[in-house]
Every structure is written in C-alpha cells, then in structure tokens.
N, C-alpha and C. Protein backbone atom coordinates (compact mmCIF):
# COMPACT_ATOMS: atom_id res chain seq x y z
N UNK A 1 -13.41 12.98 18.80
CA UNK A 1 -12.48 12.06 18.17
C UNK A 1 -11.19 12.05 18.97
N UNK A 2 -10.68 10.82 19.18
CA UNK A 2 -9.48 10.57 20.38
C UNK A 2 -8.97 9.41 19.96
N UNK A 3 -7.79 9.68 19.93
CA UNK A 3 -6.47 8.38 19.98
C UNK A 3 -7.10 7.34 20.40
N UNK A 4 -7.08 6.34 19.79
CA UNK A 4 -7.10 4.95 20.38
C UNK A 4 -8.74 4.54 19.97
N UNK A 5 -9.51 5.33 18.99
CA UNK A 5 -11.16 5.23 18.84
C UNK A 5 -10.94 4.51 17.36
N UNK A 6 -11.74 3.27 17.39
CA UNK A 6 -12.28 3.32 16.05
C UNK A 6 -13.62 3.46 15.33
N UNK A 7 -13.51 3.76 13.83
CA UNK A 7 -14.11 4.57 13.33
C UNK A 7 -14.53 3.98 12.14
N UNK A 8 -15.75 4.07 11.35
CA UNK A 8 -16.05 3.86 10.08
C UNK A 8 -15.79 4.88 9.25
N UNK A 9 -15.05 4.69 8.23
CA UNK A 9 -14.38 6.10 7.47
C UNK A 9 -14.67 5.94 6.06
N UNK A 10 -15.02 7.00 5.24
CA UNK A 10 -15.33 6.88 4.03
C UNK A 10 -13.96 7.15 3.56
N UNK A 11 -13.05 5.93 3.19
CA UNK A 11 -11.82 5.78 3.02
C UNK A 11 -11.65 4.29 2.67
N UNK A 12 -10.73 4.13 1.61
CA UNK A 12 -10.16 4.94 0.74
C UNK A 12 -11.85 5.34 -0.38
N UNK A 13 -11.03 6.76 -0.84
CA UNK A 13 -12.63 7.15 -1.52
C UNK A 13 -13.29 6.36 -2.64
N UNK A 14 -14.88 6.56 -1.91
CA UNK A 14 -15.92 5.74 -2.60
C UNK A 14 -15.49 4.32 -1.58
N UNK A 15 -14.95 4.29 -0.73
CA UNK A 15 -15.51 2.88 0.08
C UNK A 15 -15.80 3.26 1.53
N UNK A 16 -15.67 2.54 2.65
CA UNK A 16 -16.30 2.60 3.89
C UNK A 16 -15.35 1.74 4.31
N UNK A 17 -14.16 1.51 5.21
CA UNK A 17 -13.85 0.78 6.20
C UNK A 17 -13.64 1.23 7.53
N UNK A 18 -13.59 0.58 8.48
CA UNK A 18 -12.74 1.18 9.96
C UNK A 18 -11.51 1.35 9.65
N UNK A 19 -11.29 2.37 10.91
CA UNK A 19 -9.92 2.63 11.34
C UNK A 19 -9.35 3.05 12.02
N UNK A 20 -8.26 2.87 12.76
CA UNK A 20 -7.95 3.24 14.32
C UNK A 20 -7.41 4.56 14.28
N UNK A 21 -7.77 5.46 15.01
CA UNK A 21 -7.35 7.12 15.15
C UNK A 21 -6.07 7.03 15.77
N UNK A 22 -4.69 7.19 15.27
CA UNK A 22 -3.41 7.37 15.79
C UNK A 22 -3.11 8.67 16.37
N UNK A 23 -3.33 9.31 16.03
CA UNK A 23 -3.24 10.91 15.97
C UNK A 23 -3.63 11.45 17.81
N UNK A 24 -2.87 11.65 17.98
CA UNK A 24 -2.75 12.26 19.84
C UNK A 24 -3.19 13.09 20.01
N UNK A 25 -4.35 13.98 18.94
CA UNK A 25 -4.75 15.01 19.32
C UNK A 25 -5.94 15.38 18.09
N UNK A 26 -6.77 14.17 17.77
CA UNK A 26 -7.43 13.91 16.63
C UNK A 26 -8.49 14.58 17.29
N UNK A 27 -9.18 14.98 18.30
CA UNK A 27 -10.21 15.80 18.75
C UNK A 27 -9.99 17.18 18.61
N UNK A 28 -9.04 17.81 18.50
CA UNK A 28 -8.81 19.19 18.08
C UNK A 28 -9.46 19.85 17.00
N UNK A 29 -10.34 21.05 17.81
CA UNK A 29 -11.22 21.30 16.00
C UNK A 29 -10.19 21.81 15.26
N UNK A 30 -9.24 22.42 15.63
CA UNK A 30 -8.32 23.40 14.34
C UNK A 30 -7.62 22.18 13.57
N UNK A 31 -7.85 20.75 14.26
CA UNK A 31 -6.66 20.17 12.89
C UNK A 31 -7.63 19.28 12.06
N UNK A 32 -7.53 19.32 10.71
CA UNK A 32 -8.07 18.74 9.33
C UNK A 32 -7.94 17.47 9.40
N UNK A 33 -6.99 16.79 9.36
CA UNK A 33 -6.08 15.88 8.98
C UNK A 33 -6.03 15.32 10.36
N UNK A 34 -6.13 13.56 10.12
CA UNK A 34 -5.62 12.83 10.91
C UNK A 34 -4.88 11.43 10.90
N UNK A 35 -4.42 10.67 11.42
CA UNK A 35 -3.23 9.66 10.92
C UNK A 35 -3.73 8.34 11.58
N UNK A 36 -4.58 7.50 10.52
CA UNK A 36 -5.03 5.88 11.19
C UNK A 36 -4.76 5.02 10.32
N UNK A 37 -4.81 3.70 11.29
CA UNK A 37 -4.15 2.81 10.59
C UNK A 37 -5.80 1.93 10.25
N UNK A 38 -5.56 1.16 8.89
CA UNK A 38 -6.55 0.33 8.52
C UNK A 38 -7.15 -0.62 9.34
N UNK A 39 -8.26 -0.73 9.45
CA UNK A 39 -8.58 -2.05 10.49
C UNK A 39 -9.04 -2.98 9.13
N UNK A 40 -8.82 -4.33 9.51
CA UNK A 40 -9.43 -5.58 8.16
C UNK A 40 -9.60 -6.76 9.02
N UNK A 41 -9.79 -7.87 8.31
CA UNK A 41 -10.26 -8.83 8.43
C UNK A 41 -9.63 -9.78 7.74
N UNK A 42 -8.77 -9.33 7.20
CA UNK A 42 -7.15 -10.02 6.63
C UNK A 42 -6.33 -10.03 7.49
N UNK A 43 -6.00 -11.22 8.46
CA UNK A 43 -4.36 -11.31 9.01
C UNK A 43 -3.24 -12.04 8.03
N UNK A 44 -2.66 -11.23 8.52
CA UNK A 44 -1.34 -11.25 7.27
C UNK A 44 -0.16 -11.97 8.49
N UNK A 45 -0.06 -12.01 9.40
CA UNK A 45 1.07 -12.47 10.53
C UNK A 45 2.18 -12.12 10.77
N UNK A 46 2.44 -11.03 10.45
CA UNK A 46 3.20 -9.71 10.99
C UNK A 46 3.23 -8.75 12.07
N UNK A 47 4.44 -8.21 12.80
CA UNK A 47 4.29 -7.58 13.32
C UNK A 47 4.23 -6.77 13.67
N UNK A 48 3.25 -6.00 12.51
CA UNK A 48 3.19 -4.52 12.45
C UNK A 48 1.07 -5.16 12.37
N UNK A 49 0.48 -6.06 13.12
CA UNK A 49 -0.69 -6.22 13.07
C UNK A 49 -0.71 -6.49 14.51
N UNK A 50 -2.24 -5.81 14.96
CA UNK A 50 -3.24 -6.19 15.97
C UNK A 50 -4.29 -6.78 15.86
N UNK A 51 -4.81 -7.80 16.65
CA UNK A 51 -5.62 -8.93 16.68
C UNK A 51 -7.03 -7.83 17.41
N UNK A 52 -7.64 -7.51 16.92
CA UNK A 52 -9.08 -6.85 17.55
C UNK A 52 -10.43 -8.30 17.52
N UNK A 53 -11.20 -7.57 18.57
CA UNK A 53 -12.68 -8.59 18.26
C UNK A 53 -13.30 -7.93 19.59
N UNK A 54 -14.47 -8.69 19.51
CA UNK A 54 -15.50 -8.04 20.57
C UNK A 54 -15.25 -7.39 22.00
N UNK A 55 -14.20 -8.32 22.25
CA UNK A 55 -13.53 -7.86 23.64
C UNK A 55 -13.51 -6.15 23.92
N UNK A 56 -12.86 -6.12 22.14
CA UNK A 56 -12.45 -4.67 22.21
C UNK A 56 -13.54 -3.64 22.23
N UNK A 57 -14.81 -4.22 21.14
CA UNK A 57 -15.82 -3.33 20.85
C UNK A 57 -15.91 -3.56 19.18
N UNK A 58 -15.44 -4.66 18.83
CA UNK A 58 -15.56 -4.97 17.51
C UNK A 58 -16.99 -5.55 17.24
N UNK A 59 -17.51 -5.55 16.00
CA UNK A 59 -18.93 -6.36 15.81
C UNK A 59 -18.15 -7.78 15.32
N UNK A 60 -16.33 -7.75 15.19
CA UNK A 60 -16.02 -9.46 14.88
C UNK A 60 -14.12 -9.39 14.86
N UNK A 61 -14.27 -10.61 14.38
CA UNK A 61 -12.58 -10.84 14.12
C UNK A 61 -11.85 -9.72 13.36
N UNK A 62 -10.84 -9.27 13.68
CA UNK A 62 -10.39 -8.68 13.12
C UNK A 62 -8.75 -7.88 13.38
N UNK A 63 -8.34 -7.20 12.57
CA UNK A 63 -6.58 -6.44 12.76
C UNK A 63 -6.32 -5.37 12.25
N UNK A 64 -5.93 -4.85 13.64
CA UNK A 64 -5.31 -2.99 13.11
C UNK A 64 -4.21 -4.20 12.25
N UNK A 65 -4.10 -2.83 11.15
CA UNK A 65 -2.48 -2.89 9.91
C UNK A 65 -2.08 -1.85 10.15
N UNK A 66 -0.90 -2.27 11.30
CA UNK A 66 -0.47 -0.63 11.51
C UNK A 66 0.84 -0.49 10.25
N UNK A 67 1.28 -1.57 9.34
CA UNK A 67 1.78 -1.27 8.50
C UNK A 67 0.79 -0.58 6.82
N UNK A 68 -0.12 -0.19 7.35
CA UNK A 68 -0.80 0.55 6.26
C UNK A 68 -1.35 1.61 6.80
N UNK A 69 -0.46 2.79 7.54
CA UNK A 69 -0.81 4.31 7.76
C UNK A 69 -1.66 4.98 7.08
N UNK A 70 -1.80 5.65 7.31
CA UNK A 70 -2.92 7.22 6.27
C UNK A 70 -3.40 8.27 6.90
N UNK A 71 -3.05 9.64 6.34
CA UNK A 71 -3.27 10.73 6.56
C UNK A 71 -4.75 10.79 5.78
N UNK A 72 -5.49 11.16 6.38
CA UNK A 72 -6.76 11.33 5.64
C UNK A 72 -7.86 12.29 6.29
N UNK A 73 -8.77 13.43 5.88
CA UNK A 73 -9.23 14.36 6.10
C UNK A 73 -10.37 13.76 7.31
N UNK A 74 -10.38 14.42 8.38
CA UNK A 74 -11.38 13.67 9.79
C UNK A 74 -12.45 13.74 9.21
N UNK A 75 -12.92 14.21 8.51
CA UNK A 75 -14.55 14.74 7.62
C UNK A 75 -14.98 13.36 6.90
N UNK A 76 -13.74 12.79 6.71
CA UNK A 76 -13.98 11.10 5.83
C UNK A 76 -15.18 10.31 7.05
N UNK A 77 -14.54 10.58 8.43
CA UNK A 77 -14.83 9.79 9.75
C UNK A 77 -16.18 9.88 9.84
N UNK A 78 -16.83 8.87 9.90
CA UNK A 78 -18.47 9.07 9.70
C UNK A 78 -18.98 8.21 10.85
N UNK A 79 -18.77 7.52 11.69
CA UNK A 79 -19.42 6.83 12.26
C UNK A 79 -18.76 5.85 13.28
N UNK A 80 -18.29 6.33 15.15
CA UNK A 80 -17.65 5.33 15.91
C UNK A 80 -18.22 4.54 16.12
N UNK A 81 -17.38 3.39 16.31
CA UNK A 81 -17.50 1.79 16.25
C UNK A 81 -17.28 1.72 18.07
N UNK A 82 -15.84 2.14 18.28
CA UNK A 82 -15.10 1.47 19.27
C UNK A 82 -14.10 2.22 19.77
N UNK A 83 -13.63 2.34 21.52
CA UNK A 83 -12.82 2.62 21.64
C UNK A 83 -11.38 2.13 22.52
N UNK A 84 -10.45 1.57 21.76
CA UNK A 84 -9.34 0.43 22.42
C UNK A 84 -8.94 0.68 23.67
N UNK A 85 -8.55 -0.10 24.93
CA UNK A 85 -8.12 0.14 26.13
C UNK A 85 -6.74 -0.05 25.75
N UNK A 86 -5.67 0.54 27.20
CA UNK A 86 -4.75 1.01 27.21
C UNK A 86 -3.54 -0.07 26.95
N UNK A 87 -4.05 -1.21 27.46
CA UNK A 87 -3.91 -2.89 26.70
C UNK A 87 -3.44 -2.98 25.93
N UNK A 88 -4.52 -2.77 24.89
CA UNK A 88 -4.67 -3.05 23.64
C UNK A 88 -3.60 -1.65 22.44
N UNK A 89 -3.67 -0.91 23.17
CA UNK A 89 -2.76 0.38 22.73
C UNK A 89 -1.47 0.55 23.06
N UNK A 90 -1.38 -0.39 23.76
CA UNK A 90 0.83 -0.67 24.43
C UNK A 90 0.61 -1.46 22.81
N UNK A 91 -0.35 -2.33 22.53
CA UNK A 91 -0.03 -3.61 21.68
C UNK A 91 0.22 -2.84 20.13
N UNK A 92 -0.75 -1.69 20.33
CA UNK A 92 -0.78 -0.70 18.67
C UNK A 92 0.69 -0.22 19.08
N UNK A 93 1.37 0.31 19.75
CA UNK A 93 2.08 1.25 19.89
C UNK A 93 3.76 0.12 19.60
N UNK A 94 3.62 -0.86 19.69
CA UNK A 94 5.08 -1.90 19.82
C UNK A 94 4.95 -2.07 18.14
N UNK A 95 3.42 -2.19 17.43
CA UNK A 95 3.34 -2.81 16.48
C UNK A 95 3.55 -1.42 15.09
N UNK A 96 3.49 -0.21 15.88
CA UNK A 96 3.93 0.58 14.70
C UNK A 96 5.33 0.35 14.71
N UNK A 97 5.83 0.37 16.25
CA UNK A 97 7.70 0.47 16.07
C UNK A 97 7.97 -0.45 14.91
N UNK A 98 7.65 -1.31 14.56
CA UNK A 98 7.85 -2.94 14.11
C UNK A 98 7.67 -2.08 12.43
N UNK A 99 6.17 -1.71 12.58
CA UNK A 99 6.08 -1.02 11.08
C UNK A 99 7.06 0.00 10.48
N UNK A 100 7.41 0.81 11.15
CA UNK A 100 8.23 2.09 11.29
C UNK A 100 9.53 1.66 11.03
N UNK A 101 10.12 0.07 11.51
CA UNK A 101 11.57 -0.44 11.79
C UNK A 101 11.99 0.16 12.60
N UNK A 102 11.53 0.49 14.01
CA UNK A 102 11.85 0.99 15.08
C UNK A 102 12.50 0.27 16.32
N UNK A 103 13.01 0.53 17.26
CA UNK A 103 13.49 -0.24 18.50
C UNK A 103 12.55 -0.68 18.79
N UNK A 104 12.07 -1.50 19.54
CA UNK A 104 11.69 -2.25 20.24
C UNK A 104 11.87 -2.55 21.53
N UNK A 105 11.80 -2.16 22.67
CA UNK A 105 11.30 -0.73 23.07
C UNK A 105 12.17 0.42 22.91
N UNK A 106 11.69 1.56 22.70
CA UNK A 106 12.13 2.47 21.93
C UNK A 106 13.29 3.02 23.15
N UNK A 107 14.43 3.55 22.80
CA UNK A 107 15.61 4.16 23.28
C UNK A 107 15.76 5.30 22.94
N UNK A 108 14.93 6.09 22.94
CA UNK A 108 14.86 7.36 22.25
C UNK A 108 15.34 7.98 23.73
N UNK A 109 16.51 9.17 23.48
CA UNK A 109 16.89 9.69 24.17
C UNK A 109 18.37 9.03 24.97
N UNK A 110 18.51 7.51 25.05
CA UNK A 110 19.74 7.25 25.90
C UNK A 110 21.10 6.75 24.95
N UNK A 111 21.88 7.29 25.72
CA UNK A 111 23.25 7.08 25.59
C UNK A 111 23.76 6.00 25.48
C-alpha cells in the first residue's frame, strides 16, 4: 500500500467505495491507520476535486474529494484498483491545499 494507489475500501462501514491513499507511508506494517480521500462519481466543481478515468486506471468517470478526508483502519482496504502518476498527484496535492484553505503554492518556510 503506497501514496498515490487507489483502493476499494470497506468504508464507510457496511459499504464498499474507492479511495485514494494520502498517507506517505501507508505501506508501513507498524502503522494501523491511514488518511484517503473519497473517490465518487459525483462532481461537485470545486477545487478541492480531481477529475480521474481510465487514463488513470479507473474502470470510468470519476473524482478524488479531497474535501472529504478520512482516517480509517488499512484492514478496511480490500482490493487495488489503481495507481495515480505523478501528474495526476501535483493535481491531488494543489487540490487538498484548496481543501485545507491553504496557499496555493504553498510558502511554507519563507519570509
């Protein structure tokens, strides 16, 4: 399990959707817990959403909601789908700032 993979997750419980692995270190056996954002088939037109589809490794249309986070146990994770190129992960990574209310590009660190 690795940043940037998506996943069929038995999440939220008693359902099954994808979801993109945020978590920079979601392959680690010692950690439980990992942090993805919903994938759907609802665009909402915001910019805290990513436009996914086959290109990526999707079976169809579809959008990370990186404004709908979740910590949820890796044990939920039942089944990879897909895993996003580095592309497509500048595009997750602008669209959490957006979720977060973050800079745009981020200034972390300057004066």
């Amino acid at each position: 399990m690795r940043r940037s993979e998506v996943w069929w997750a038995n999440y939220p419980p008693g359902q099954r959707h994808p979801v993109l692995l945020l978590s920079w270190d979601a392959h680690g056996d010692w950690r439980d817990q990992v942090t993805v954002a919903e994938v759907t088939r609802i665009r909402r037109g915001i910019d805290a959403e990513v436009g996914l589809g086959p290109a990526d490794g999707m079976p169809g249309p579809c959008f990370a909601n990186l404004d709908a986070l979740a910590t949820i146990n890796r044990s939920r994770l039942a089944s990879f789908i897909c895993q996003l190129g580095p592309d497509r992960m500048a595009e997750v990574e602008i669209a959490v700032h957006h979720a977060l209310g973050m800079d745009v590009p981020c200034c972390v660190g300057e004066v």
